[in-house]
C-alpha atoms as a PDB file:
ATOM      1  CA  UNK A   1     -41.925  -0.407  23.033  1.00  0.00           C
ATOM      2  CA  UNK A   2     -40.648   2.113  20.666  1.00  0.00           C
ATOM      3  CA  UNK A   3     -37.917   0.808  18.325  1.00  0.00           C
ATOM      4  CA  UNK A   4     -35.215   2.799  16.428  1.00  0.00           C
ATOM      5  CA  UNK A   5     -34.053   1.414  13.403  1.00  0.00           C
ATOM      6  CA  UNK A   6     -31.031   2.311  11.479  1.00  0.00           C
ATOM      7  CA  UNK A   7     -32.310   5.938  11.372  1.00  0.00           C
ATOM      8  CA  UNK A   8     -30.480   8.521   9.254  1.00  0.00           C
ATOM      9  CA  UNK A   9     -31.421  12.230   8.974  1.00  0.00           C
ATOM     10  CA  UNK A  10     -29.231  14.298   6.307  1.00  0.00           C
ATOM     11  CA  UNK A  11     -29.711  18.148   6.218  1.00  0.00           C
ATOM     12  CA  UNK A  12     -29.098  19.234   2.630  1.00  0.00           C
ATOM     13  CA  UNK A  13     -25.759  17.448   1.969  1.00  0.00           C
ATOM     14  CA  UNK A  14     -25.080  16.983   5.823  1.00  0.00           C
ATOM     15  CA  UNK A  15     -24.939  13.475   7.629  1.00  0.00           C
ATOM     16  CA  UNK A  16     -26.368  15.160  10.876  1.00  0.00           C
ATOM     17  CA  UNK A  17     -27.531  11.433  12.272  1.00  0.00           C
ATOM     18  CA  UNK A  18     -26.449   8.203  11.250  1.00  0.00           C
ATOM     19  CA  UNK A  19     -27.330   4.420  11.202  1.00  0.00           C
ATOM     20  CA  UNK A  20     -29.204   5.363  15.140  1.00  0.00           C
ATOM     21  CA  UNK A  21     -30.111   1.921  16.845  1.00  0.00           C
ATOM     22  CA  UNK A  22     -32.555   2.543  19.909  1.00  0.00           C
ATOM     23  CA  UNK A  23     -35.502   0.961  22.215  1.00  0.00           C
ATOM     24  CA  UNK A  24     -37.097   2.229  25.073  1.00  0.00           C
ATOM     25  CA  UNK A  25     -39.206   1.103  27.150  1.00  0.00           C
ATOM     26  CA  UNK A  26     -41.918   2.239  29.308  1.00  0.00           C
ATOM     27  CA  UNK A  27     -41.377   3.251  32.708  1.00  0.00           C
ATOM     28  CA  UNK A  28     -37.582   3.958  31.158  1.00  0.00           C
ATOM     29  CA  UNK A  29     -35.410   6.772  30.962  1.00  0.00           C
ATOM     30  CA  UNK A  30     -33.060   7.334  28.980  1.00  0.00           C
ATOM     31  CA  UNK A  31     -30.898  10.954  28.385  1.00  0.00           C
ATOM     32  CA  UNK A  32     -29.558  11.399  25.000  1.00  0.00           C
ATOM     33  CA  UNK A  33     -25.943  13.398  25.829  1.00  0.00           C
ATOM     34  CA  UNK A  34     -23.487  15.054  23.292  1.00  0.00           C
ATOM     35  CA  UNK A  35     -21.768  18.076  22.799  1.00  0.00           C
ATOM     36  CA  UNK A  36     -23.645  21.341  20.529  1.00  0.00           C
ATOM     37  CA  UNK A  37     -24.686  20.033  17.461  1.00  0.00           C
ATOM     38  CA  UNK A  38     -24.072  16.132  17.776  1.00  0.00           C
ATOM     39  CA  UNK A  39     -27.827  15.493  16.219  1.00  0.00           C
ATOM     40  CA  UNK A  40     -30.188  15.678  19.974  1.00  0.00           C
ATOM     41  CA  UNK A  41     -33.097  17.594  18.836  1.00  0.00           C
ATOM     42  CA  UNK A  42     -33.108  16.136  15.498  1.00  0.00           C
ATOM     43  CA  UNK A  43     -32.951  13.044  17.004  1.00  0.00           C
ATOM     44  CA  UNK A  44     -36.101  14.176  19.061  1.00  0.00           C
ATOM     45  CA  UNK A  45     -37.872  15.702  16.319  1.00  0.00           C
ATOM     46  CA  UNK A  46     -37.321  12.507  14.428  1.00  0.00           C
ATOM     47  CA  UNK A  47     -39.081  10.839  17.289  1.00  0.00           C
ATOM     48  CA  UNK A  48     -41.706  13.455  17.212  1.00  0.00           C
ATOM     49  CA  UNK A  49     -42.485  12.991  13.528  1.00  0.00           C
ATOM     50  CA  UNK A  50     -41.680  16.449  13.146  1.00  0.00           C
ATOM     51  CA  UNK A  51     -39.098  15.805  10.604  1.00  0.00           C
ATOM     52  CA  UNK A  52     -38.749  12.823   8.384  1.00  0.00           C
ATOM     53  CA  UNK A  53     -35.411  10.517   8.679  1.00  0.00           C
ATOM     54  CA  UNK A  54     -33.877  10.017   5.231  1.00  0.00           C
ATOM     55  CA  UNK A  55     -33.902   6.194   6.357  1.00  0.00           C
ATOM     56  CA  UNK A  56     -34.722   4.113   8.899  1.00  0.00           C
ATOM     57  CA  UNK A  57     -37.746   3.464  11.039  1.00  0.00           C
ATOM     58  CA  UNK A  58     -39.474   4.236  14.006  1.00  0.00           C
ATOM     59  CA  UNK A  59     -41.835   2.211  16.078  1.00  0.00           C
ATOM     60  CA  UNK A  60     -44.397   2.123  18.823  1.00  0.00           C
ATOM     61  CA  UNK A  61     -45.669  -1.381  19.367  1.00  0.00           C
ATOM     62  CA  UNK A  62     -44.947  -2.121  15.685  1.00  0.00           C
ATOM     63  CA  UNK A  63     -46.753   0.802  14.103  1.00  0.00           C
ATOM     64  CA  UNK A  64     -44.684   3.109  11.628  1.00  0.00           C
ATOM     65  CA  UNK A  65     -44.688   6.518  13.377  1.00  0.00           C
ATOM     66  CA  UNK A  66     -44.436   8.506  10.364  1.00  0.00           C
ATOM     67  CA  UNK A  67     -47.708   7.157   9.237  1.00  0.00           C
ATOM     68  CA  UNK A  68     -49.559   7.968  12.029  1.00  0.00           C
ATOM     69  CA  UNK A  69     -52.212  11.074  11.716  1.00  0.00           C
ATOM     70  CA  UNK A  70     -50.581  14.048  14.020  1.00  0.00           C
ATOM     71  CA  UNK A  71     -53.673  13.908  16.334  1.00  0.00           C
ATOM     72  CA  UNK A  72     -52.911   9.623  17.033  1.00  0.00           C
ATOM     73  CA  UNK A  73     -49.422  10.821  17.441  1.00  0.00           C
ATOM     74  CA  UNK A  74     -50.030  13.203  19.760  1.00  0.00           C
ATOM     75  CA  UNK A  75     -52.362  10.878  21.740  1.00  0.00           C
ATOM     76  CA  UNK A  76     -49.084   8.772  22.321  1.00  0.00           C
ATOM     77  CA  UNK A  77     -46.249  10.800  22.565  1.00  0.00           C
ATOM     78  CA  UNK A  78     -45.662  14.296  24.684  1.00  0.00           C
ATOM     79  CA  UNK A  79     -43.386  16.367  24.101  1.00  0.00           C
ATOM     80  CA  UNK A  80     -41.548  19.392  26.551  1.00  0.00           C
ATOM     81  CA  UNK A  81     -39.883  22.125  24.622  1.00  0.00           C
ATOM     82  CA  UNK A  82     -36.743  23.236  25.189  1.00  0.00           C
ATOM     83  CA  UNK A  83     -37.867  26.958  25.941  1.00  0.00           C
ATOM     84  CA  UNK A  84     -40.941  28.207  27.687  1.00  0.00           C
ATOM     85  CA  UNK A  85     -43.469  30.464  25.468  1.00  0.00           C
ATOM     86  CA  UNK A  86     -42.127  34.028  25.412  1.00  0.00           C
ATOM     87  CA  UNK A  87     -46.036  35.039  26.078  1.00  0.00           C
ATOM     88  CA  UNK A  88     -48.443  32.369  27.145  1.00  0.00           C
ATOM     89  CA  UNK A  89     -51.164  34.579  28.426  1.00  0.00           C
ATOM     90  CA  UNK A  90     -53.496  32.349  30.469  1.00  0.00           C
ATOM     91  CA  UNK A  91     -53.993  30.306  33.567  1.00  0.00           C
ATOM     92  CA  UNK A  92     -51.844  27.597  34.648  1.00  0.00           C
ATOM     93  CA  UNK A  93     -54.776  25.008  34.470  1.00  0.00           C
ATOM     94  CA  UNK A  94     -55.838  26.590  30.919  1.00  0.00           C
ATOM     95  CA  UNK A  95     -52.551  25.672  30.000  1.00  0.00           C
ATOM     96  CA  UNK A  96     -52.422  22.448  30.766  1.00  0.00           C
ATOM     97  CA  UNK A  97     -55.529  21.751  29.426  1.00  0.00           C
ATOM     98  CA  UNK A  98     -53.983  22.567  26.147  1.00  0.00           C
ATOM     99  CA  UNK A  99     -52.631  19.247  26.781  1.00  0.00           C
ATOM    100  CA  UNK A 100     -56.142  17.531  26.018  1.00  0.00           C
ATOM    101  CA  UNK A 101     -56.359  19.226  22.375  1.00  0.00           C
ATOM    102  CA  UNK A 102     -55.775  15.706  20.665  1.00  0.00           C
ATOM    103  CA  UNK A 103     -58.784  14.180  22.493  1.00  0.00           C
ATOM    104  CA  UNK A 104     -60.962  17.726  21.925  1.00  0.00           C
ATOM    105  CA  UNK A 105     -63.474  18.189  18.937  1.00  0.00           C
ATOM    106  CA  UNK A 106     -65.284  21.489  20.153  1.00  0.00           C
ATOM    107  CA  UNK A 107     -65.217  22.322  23.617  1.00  0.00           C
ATOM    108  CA  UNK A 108     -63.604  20.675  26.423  1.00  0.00           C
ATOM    109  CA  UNK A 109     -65.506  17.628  28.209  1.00  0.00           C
ATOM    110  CA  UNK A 110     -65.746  16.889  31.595  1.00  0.00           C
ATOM    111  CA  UNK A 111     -63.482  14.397  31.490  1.00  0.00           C
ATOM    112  CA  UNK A 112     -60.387  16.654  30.028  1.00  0.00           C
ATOM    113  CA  UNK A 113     -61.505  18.965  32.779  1.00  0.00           C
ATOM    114  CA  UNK A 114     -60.695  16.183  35.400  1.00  0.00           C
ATOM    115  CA  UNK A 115     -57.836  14.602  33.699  1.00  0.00           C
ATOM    116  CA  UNK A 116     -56.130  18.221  34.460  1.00  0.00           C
ATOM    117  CA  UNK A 117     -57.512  18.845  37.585  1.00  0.00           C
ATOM    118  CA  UNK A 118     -55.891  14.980  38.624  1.00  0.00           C
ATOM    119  CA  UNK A 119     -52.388  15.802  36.408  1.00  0.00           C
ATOM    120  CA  UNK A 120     -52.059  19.125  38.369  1.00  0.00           C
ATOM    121  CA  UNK A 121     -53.212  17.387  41.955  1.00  0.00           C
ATOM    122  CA  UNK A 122     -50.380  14.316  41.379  1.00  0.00           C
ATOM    123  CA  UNK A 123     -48.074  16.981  40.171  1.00  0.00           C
ATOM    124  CA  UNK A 124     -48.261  19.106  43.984  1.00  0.00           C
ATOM    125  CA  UNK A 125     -49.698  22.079  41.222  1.00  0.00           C
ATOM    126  CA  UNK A 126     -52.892  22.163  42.582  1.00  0.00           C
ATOM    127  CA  UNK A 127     -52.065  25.645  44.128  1.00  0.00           C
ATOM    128  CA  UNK A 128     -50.909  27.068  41.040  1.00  0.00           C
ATOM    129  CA  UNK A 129     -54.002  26.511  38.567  1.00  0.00           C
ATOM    130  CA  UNK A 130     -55.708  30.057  38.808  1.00  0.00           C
ATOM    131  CA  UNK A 131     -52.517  31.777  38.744  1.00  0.00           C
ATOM    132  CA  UNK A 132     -51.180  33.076  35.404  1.00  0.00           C
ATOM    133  CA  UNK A 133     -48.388  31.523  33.415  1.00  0.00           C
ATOM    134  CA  UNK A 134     -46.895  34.366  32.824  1.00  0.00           C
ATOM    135  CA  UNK A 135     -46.208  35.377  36.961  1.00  0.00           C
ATOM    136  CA  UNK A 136     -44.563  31.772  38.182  1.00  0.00           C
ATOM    137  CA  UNK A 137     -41.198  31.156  38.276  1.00  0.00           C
ATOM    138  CA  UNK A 138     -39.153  29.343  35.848  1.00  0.00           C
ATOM    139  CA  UNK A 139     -38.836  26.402  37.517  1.00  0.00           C
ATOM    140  CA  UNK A 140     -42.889  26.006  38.142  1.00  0.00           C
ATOM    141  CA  UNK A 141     -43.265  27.359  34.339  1.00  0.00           C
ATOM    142  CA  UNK A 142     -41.336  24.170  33.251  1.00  0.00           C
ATOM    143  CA  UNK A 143     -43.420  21.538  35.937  1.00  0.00           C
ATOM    144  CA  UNK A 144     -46.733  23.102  34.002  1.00  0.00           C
ATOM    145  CA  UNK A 145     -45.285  22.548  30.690  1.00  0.00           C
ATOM    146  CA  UNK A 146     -44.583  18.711  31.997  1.00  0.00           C
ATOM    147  CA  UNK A 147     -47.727  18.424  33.704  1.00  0.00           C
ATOM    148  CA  UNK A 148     -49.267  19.718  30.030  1.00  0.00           C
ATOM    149  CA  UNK A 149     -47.664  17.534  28.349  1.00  0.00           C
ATOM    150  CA  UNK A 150     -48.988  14.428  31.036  1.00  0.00           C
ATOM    151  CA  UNK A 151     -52.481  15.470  30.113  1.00  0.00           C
ATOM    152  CA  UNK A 152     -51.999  13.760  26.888  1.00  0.00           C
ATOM    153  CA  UNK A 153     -52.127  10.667  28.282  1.00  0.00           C
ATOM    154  CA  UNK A 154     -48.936   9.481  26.516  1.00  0.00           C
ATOM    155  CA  UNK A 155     -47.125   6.771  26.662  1.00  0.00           C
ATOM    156  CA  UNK A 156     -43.430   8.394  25.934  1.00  0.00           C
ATOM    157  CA  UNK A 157     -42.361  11.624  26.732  1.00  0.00           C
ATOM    158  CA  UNK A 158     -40.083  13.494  24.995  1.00  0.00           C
ATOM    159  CA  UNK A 159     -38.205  16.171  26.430  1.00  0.00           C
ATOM    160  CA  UNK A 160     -35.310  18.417  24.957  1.00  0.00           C
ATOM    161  CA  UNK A 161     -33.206  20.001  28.078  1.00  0.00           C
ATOM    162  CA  UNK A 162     -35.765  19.802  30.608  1.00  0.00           C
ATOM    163  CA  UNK A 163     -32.785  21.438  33.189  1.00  0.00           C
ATOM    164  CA  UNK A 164     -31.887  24.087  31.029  1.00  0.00           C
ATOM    165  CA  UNK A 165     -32.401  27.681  32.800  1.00  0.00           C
ATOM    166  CA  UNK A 166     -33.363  26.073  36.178  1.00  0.00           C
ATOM    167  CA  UNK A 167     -31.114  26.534  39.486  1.00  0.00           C
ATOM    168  CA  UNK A 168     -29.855  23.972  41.177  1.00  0.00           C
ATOM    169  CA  UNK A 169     -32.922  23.353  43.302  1.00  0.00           C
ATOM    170  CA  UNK A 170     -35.366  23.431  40.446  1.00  0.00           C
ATOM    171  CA  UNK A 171     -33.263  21.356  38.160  1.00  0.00           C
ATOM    172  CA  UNK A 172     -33.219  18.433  40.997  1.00  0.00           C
ATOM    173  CA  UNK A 173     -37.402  18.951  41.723  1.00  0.00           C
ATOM    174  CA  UNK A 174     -37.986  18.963  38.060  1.00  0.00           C
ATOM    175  CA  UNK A 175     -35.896  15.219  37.494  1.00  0.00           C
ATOM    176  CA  UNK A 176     -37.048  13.946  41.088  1.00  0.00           C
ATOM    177  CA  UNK A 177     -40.687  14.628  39.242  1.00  0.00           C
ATOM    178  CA  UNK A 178     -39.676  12.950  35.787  1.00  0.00           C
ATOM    179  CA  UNK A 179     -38.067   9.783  37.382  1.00  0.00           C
ATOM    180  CA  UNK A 180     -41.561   9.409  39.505  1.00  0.00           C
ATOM    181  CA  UNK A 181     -43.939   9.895  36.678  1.00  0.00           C
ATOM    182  CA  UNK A 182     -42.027   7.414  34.803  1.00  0.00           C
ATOM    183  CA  UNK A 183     -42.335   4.554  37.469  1.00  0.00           C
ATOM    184  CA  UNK A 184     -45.916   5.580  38.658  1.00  0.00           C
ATOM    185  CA  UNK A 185     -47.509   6.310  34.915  1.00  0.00           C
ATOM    186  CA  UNK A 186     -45.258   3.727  33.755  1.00  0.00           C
ATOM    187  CA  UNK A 187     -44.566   6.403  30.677  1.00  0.00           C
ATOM    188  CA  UNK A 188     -40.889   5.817  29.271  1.00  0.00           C
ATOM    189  CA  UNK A 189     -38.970   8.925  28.440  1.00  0.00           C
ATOM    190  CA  UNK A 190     -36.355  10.280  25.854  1.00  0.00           C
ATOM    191  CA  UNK A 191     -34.427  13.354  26.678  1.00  0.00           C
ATOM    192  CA  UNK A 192     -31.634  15.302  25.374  1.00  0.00           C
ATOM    193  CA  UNK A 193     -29.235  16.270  27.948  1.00  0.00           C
ATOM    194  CA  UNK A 194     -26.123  18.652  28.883  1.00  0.00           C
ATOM    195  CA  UNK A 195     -25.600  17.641  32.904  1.00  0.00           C
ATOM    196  CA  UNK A 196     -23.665  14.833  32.627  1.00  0.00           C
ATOM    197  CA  UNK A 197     -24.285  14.644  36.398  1.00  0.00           C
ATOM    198  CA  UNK A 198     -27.976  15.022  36.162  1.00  0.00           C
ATOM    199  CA  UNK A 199     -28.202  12.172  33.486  1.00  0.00           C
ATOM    200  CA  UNK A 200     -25.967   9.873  35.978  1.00  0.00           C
ATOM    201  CA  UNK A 201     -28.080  10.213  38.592  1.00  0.00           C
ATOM    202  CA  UNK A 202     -31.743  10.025  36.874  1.00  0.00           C
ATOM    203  CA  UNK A 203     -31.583   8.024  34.001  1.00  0.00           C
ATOM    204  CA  UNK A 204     -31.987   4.223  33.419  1.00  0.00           C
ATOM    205  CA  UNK A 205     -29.764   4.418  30.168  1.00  0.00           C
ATOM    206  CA  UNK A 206     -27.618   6.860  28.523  1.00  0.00           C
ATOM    207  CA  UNK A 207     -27.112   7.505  24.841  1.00  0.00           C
ATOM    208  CA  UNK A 208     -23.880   8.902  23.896  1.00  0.00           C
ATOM    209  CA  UNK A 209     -23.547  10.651  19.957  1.00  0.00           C
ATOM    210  CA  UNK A 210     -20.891  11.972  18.820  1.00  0.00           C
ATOM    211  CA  UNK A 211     -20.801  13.569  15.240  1.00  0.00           C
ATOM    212  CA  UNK A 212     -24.441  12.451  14.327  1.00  0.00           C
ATOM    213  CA  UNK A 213     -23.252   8.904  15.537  1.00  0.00           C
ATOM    214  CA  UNK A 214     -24.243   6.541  18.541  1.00  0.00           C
ATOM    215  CA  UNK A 215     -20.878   6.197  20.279  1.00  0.00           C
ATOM    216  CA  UNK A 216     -22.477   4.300  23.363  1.00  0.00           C
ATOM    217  CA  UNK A 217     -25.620   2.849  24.821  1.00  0.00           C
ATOM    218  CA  UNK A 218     -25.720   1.484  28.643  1.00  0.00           C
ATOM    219  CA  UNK A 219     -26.461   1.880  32.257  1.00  0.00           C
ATOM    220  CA  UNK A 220     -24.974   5.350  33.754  1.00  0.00           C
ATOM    221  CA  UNK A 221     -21.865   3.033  35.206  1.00  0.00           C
ATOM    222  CA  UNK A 222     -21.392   1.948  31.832  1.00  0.00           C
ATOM    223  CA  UNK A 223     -21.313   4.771  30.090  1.00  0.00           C
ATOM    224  CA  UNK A 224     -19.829   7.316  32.489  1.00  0.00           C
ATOM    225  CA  UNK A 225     -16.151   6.367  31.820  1.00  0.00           C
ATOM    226  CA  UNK A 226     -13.426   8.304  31.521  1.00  0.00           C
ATOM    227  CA  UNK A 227     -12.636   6.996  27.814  1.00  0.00           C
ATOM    228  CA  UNK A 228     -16.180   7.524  26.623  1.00  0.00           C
ATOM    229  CA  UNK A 229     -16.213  11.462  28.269  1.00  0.00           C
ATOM    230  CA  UNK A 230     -13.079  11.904  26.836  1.00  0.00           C
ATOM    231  CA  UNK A 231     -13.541  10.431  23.153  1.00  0.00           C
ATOM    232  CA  UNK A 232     -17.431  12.544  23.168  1.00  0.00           C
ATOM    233  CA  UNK A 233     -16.683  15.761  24.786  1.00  0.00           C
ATOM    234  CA  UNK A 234     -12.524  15.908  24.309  1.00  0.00           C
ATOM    235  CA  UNK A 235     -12.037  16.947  27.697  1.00  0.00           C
ATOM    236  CA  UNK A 236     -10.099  15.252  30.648  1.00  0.00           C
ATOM    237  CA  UNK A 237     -12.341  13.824  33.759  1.00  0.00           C
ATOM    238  CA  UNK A 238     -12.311  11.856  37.026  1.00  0.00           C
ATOM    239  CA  UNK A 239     -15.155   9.853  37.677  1.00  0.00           C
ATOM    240  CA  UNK A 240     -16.147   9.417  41.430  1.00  0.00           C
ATOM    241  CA  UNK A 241     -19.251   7.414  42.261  1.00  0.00           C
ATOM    242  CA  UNK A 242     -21.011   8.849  44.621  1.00  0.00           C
ATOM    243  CA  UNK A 243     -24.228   7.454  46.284  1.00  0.00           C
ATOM    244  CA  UNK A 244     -23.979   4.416  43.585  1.00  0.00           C
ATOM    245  CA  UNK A 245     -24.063   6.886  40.937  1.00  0.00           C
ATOM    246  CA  UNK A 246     -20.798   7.939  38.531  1.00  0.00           C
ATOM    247  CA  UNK A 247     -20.199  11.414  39.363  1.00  0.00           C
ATOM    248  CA  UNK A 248     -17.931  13.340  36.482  1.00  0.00           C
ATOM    249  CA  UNK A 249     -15.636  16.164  37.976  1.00  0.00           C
ATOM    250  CA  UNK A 250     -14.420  17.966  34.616  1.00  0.00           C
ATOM    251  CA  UNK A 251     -10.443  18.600  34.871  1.00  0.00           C
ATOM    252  CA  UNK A 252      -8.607  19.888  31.159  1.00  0.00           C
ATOM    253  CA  UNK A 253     -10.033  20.259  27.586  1.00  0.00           C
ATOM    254  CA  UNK A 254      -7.637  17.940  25.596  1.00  0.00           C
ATOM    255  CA  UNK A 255      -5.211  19.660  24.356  1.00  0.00           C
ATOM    256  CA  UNK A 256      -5.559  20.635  20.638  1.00  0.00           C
ATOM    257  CA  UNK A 257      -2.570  18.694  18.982  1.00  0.00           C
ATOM    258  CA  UNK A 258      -4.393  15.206  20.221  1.00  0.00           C
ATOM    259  CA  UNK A 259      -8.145  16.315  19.127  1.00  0.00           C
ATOM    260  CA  UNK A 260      -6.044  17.599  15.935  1.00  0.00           C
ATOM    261  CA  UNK A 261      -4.296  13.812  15.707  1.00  0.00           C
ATOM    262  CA  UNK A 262      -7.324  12.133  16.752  1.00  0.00           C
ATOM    263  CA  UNK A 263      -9.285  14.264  13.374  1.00  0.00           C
ATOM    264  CA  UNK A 264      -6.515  13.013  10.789  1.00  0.00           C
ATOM    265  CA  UNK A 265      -6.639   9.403  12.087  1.00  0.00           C
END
């Protein structure tokens, strides 16, 4: 399991996360949600020992993440940028195989060779490997940055707006592929979200901040309330459930005299 304790983050003098309570398990996902610049991709680089909290802990099975080397880290945690390499000149199987540098000393084994060659065959990729990067669409650039980041091996994935610059189609193939790598790999996953509707639908658990804080933690129909939306995002909703899931039609932004009231109170 990996465990979030009390975990603060300040940016010179600014509280950007505070007192941030969290476990995940594997095989879970859970979507971090929040307005612009609520804390999310601290909150993942925290996770990714990329920065260091100003208190607090992190876990995985009871060993302090910060004190891990970056190449045992990397072993156990994957990670998906937000946005894809401006240049990435190489073959889509060369790039995932980038995924095996934490197991490589020299030159790539046999093994890391079939480890991709499997990631990119589970992944329906396959047909892609001896194409370049640089000539696939955006959609099939962000699968091969997922399937890269499966050739780790981890055991949590991390991923910071994995829907982000996708159309409709691709955003739904790209979560479809996410929610079945986390029940078949049993790999829990952390991501930072702005589809409210694409959280409902594929997460496990949602993680509301607002302000650097956790406002909420639950289940999508626990979460996905009207009074939550409209404390978080100060705008005015109906929630519909459609298909089981909590489906958020956005109506009014609040109007500015109650966010103003709201501010002074």
């Amino acid at each position: 399991m990996l465990q979030v304790g009390n975990l603060s983050f300040n940016y010179r003098q600014t509280c950007v996360l505070k007192d941030i309570d969290l476990n995940v398990k594997k095989g879970e996902i859970i979507s971090v949600l929040g307005p612009n610049g609520v804390g999310k991709t601290t909150l993942l680089k925290c996770l990714l020992g990329m920065i260091k909290p100003c208190s607090g802990f992190i876990k995985m099975d009871d060993m302090d993440i910060l004190k891990m080397s970056p190449t045992h880290r990397a072993r156990l945690i994957g990670y998906v940028p937000q946005a894809f390499p401006s240049k990435f000149p190489m073959t889509v199987f060369d790039a995932v195989l980038m995924g095996r540098k934490p197991y490589v000393r020299f030159v790539p084994s046999g093994k890391d060779l079939e480890v991709v060659s499997k990631v990119l065959m589970s992944m329906n990729l396959n047909h892609l490997g001896l194409k370049d990067f640089d000539r696939i669409s955006g959609g099939q650039k962000q699968k091969v940055l997922i399937a890269r980041a499966i050739a780790q091996e981890p055991c949590y994935l991390i991923l910071d707006e994995p829907s982000s610059n996708l159309d409709v189609r691709h955003q739904l193939e790209v979560m479809d592929m996410l929610k079945k790598l986390a029940q078949k790999k049993n790999i829990g996953i952390i991501m930072a979200m702005h589809s409210l509707n694409l959280a409902s639908r594929f997460s496990d658990r949602i993680v509301m901040l607002k302000s650097g804080c956790m406002v909420c933690n639950g289940t999508p129909l626990e979460v996905m309330t009207p009074k939550i939306i409209e404390t978080v995002y100060k705008i005015e909703v109906n929630i519909n459930r459609i298909n089981g899931y909590p489906y958020t039609i956005p109506l009014n932004p609040m109007p500015e005299n109650i966010i103003h009231k709201e501010l002074l109170n």
